[in-house]
N, C-alpha and C. Protein backbone atom coordinates (compact mmCIF):
# COMPACT_ATOMS: atom_id res chain seq x y z
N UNK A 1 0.83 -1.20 0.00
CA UNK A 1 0.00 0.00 0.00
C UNK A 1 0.87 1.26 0.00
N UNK A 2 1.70 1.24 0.71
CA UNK A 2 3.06 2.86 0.69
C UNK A 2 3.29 2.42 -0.57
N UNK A 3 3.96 1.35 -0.96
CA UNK A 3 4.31 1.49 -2.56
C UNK A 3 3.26 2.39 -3.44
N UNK A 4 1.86 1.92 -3.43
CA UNK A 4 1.20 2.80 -4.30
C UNK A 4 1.07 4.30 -4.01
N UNK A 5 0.86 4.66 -2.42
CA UNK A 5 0.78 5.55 -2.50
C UNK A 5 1.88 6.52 -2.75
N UNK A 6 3.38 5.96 -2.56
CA UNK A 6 4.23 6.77 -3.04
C UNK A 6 4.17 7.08 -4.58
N UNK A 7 4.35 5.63 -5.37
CA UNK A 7 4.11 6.22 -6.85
C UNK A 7 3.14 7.04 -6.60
N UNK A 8 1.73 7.10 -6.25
CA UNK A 8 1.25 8.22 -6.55
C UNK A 8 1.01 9.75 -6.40
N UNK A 9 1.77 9.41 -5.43
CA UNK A 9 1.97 10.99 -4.86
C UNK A 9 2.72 11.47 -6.00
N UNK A 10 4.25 10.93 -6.33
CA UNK A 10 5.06 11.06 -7.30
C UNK A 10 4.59 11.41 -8.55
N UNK A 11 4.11 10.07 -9.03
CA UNK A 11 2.84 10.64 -10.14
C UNK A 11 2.06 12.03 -10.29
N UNK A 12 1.52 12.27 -9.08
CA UNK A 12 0.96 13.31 -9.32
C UNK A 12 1.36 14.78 -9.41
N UNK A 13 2.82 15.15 -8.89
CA UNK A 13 3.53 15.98 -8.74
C UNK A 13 4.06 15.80 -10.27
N UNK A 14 4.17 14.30 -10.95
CA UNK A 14 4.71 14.85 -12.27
C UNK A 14 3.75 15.03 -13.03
N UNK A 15 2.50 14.76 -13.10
CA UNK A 15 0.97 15.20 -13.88
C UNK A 15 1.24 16.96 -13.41
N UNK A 16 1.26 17.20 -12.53
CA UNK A 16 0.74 18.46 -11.85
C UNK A 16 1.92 19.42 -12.72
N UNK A 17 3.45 19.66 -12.64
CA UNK A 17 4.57 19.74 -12.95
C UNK A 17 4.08 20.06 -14.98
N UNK A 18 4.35 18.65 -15.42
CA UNK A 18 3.08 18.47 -16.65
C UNK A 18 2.93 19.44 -17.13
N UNK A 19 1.24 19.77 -16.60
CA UNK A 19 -0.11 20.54 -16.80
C UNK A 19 0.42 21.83 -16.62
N UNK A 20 1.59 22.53 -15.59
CA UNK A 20 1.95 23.99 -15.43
C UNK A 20 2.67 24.16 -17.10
N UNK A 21 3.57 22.90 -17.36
CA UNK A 21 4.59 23.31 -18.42
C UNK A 21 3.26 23.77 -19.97
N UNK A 22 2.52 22.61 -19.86
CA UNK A 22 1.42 23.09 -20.64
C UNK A 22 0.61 24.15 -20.64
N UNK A 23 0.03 24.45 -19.71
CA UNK A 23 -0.41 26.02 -19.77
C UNK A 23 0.40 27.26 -19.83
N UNK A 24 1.82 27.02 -19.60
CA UNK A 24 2.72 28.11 -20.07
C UNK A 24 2.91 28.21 -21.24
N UNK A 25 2.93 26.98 -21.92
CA UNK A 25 3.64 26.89 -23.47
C UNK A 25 2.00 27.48 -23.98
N UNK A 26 1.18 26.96 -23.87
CA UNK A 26 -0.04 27.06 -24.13
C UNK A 26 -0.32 29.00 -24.01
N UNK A 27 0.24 29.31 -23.37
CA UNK A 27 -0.55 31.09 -22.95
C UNK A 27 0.85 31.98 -23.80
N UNK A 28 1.82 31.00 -24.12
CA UNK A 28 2.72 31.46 -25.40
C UNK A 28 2.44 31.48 -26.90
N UNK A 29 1.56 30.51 -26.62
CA UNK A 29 0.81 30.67 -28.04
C UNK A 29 0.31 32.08 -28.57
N UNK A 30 0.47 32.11 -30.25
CA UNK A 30 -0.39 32.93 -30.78
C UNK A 30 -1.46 31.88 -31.31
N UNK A 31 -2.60 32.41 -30.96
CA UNK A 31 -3.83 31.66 -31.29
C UNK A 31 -4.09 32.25 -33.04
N UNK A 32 -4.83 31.31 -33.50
CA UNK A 32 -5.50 31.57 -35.08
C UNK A 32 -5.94 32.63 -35.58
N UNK A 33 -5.62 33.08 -36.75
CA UNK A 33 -6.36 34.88 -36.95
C UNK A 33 -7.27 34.22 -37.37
N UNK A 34 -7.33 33.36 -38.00
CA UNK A 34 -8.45 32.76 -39.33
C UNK A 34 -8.71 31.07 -39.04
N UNK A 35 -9.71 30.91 -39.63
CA UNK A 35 -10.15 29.28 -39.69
C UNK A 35 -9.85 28.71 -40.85
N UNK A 36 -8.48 28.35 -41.14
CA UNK A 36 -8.33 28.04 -42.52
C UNK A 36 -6.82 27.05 -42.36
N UNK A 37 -7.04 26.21 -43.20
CA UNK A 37 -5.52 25.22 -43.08
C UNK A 37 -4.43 25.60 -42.86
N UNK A 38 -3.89 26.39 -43.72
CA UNK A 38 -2.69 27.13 -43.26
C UNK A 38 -2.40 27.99 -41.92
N UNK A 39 -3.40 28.21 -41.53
CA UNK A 39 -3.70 29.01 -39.95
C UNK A 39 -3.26 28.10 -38.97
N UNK A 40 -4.06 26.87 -39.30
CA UNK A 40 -4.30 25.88 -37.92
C UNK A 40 -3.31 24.92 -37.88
N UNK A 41 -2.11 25.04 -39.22
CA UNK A 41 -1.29 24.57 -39.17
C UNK A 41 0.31 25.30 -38.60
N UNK A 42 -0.12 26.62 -38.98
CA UNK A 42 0.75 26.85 -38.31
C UNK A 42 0.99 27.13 -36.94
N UNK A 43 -0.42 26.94 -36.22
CA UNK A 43 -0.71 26.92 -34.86
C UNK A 43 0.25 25.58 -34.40
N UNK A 44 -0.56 24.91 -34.95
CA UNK A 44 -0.06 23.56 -34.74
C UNK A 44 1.75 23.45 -34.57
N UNK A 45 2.21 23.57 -35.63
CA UNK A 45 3.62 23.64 -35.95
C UNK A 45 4.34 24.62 -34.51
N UNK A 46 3.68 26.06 -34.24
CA UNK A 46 4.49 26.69 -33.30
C UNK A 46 4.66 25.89 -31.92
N UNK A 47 2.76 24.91 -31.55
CA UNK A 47 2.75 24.80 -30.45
C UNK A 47 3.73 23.16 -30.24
N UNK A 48 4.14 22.77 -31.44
CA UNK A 48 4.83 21.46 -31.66
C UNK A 48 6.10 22.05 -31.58
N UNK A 49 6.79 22.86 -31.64
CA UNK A 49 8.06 23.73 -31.59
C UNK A 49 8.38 24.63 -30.29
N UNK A 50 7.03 24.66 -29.45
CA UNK A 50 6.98 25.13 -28.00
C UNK A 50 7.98 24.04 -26.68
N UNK A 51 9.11 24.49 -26.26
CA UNK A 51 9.62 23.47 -25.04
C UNK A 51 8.76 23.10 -24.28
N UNK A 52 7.73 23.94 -23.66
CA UNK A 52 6.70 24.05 -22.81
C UNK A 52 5.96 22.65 -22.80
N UNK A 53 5.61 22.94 -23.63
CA UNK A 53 4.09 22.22 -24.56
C UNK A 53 4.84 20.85 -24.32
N UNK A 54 6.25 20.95 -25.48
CA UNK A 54 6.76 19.56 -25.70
C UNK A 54 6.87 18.62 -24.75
N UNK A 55 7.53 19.40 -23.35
CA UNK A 55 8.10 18.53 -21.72
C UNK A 55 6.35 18.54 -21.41
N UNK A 56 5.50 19.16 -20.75
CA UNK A 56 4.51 18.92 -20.70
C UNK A 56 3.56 17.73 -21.09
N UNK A 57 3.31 17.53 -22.89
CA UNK A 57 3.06 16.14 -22.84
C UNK A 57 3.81 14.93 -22.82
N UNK A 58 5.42 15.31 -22.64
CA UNK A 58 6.43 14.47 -21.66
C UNK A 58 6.03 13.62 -20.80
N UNK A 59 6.02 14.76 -19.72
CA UNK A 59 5.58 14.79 -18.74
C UNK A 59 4.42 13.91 -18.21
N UNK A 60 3.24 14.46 -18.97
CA UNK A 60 2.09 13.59 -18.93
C UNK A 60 1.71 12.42 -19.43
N UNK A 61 2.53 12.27 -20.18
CA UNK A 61 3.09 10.52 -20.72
C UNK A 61 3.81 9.27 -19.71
N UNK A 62 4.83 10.10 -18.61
CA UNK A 62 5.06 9.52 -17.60
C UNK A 62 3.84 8.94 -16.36
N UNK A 63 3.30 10.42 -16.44
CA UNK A 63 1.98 10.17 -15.40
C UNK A 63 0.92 8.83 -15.90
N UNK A 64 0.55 9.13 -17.39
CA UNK A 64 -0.04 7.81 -17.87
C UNK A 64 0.47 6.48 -17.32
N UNK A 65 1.92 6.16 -17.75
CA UNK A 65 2.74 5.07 -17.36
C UNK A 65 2.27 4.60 -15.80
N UNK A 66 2.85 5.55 -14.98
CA UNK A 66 1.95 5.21 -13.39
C UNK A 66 1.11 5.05 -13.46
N UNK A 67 -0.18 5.83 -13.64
CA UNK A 67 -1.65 5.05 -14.12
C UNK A 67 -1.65 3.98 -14.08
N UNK A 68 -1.12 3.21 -15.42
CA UNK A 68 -1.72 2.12 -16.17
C UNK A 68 -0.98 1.31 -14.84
N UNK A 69 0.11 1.67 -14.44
CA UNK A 69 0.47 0.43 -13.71
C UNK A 69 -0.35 0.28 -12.06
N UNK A 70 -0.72 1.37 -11.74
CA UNK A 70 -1.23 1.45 -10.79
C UNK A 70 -2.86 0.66 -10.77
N UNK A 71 -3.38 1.20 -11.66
CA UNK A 71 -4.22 0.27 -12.25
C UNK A 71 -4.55 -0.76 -12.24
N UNK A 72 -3.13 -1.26 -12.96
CA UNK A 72 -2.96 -2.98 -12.97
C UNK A 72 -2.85 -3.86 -11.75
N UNK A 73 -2.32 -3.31 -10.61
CA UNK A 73 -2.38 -3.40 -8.98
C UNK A 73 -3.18 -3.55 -7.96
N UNK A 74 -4.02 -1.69 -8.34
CA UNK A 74 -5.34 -1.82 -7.36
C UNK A 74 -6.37 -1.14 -7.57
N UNK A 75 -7.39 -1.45 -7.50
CA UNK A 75 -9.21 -1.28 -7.72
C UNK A 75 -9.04 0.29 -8.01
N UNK A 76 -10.03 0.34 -9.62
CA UNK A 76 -9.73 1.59 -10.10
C UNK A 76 -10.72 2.18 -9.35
N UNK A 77 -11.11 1.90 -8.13
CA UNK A 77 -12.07 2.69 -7.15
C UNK A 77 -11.54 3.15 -5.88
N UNK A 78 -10.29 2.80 -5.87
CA UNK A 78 -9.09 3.51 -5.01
C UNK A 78 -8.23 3.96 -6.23
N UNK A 79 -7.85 3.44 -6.87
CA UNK A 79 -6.78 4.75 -7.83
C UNK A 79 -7.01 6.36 -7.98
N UNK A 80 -8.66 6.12 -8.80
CA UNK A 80 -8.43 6.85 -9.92
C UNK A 80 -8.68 8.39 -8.94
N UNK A 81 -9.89 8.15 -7.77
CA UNK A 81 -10.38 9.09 -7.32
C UNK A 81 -9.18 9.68 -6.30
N UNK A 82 -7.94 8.74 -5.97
CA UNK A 82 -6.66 9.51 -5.28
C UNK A 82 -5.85 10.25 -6.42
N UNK A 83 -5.94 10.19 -7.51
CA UNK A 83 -5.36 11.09 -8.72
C UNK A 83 -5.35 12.63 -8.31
N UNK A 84 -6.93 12.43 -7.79
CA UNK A 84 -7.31 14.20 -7.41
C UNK A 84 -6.15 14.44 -6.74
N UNK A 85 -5.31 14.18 -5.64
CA UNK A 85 -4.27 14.85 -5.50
C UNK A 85 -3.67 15.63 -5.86
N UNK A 86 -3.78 15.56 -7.37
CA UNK A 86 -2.96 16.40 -8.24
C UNK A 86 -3.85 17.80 -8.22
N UNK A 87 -4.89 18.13 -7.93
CA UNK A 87 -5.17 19.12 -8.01
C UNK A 87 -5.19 20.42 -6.74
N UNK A 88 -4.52 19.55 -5.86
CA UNK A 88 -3.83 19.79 -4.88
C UNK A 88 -2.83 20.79 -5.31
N UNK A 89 -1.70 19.67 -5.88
CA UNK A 89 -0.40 20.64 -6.04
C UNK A 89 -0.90 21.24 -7.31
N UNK A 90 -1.42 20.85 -8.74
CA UNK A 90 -1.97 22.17 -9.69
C UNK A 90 -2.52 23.67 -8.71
N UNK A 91 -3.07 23.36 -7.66
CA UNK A 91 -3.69 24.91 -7.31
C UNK A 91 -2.17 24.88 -6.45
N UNK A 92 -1.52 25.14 -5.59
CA UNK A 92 -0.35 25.50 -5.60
C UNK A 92 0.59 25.84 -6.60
N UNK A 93 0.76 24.98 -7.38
CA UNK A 93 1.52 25.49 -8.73
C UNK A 93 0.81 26.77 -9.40
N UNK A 94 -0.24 26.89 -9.86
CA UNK A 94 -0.71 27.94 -10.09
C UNK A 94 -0.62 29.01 -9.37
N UNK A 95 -0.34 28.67 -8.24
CA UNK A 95 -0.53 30.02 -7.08
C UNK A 95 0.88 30.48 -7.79
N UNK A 96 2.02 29.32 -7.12
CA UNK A 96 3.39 29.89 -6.99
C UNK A 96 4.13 29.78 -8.10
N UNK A 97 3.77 29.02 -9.20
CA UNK A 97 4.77 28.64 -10.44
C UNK A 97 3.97 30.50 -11.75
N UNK A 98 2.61 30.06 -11.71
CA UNK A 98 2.05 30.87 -12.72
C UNK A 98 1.54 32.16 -12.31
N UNK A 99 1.77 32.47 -10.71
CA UNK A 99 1.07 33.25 -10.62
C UNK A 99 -0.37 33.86 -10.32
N UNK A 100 -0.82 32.54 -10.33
CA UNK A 100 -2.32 32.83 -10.77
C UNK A 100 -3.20 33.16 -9.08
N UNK A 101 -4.28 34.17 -8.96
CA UNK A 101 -4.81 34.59 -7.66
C UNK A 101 -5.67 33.27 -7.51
N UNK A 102 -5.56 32.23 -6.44
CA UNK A 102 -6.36 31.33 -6.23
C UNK A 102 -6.74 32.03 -4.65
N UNK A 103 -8.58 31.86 -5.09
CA UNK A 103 -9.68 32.03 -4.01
C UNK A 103 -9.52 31.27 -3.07
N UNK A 104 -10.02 31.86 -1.64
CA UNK A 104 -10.37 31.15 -0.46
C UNK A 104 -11.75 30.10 -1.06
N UNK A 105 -12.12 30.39 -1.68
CA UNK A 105 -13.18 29.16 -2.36
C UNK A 105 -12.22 27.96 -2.70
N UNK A 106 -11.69 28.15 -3.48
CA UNK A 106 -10.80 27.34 -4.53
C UNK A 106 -9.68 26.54 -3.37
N UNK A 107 -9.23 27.97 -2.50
CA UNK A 107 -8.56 26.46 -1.58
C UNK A 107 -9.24 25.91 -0.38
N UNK A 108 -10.62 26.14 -0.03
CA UNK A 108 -12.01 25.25 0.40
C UNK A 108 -11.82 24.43 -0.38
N UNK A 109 -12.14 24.27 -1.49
CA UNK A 109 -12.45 22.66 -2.72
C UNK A 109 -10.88 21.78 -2.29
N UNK A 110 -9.85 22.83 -2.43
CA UNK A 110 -8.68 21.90 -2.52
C UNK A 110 -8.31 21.22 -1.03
N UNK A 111 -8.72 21.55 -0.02
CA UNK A 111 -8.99 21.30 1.18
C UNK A 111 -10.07 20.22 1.82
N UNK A 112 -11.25 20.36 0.95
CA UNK A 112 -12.33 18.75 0.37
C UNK A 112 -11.41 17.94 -0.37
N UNK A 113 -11.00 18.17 -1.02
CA UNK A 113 -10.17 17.04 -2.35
C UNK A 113 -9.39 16.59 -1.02
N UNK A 114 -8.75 17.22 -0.33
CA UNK A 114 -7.64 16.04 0.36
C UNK A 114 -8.17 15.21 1.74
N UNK A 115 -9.18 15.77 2.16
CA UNK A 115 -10.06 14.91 2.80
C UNK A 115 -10.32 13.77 2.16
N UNK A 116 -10.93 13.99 0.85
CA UNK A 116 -11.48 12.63 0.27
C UNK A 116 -10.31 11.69 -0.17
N UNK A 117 -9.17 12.20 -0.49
CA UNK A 117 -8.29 11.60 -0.62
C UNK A 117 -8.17 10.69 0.56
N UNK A 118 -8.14 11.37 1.66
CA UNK A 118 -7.74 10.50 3.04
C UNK A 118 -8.66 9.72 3.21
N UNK A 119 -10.05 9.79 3.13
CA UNK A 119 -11.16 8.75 3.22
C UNK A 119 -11.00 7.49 2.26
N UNK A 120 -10.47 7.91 1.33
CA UNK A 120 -10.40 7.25 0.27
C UNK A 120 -9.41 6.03 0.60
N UNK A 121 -8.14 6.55 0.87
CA UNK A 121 -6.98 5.60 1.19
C UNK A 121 -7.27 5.64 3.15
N UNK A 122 -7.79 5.84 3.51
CA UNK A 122 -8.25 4.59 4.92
C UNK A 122 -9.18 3.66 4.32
N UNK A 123 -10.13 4.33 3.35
CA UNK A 123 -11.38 2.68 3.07
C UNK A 123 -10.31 1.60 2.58
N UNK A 124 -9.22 1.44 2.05
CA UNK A 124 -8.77 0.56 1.51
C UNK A 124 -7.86 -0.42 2.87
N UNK A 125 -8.08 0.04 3.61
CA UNK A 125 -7.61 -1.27 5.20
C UNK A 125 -9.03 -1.62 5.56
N UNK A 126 -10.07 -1.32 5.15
CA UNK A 126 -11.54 -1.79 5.33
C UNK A 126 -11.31 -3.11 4.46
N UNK A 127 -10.98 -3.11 3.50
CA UNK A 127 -11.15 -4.47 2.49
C UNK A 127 -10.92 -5.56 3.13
N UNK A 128 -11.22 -6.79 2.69
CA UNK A 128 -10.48 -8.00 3.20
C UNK A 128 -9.37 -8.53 2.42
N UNK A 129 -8.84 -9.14 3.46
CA UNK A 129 -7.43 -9.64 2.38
C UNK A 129 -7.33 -10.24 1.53
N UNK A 130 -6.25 -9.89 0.76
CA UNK A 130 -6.53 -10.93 -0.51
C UNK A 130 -7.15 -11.95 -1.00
N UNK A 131 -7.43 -12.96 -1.79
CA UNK A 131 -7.92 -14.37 -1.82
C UNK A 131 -8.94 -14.49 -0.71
N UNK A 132 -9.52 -13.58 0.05
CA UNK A 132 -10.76 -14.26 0.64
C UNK A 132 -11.76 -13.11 0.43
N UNK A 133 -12.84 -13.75 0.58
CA UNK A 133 -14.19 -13.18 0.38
C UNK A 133 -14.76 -12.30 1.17
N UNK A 134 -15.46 -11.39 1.62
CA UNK A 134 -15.99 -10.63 2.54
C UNK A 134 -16.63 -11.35 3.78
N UNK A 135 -17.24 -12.75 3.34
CA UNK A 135 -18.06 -13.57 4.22
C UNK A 135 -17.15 -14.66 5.05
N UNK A 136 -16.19 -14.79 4.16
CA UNK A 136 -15.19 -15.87 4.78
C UNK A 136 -14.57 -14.69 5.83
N UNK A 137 -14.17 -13.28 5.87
CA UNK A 137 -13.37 -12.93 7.13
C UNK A 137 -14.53 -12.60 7.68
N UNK A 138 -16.00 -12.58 7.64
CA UNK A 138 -16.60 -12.14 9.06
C UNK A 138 -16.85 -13.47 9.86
N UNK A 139 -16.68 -14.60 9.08
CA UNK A 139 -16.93 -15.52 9.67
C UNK A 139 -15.76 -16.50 10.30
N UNK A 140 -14.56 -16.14 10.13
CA UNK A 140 -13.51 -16.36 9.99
C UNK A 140 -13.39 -16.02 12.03
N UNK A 141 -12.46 -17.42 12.84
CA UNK A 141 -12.84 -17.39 14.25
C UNK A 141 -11.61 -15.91 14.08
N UNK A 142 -11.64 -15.28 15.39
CA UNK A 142 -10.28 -14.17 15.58
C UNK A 142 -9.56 -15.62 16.67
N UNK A 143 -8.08 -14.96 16.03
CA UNK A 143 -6.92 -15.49 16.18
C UNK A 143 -6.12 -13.70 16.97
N UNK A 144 -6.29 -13.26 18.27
CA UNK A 144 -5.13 -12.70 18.13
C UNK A 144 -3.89 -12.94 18.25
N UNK A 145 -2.85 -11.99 17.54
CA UNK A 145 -1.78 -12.26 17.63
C UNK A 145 -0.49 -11.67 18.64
């Protein structure tokens, strides 16, 4: 269980990390004068020639990788909803990397998100252990140890 939750903490600092490099490269952009092929190609071309942009979906290619493996491990009903983490450090990063004015609202929500996070990863010592069934450990005599 620390194993996962370290990858994911990790993970999520490099999703989070990511998503800043992308919205920088992204707010470097010149957007389209026109709706026309040559326009949207050369959009295309600058934002493919952006470092930002480039490490960004890097970046978020790594985070996938953890995913899938995390995934492959444990119940995408503990994974996916501890991901939110990341929006944890995104509203920090935004504060301190981009600048950006984040609300006493906004860090209320981010302050719920890590609650649920914590609810989230205590329900998972609720489960029963491996290879047995829910009915086999209530019925199962106690042995303490």
């Amino acid at each position: 269980m620390a194993k996962i939750l370290l990858i994911l903490i990790v993970a999520s600092i490099i999703e989070t990390v990511g998503v800043t490099y992308l919205a920088k490269g992204l707010k470097e952009l010149q957007g389209a004068k026109a709706i026309n092929v040559s326009e949207i190609a050369r959009v295309i071309r600058s934002g493919a020639s952006n470092g930002n942009i480039v490490g960004g979906i890097a970046l978020e290619a790594v985070f996938f990788g953890a995913l899938l493996y995390m995934l492959k491990v444990k119940d995408m009903s503990f994974v996916w909803p501890l991901t939110s983490l990341g929006f944890i450090v995104a509203a920090l990063s935004a504060h301190f990397i981009l600048g950006e004015k984040v609300s006493a609202t906004r860090w209320t929500g981010v302050v719920f998100i890590a609650l649920g996070a914590f609810l989230i990863s205590y329900s998972e010592q609720e489960k029963p252990p491996q290879g047995l069934s829910a009915s086999e450990v209530r019925s199962a005599p106690f042995h303490p140890e």
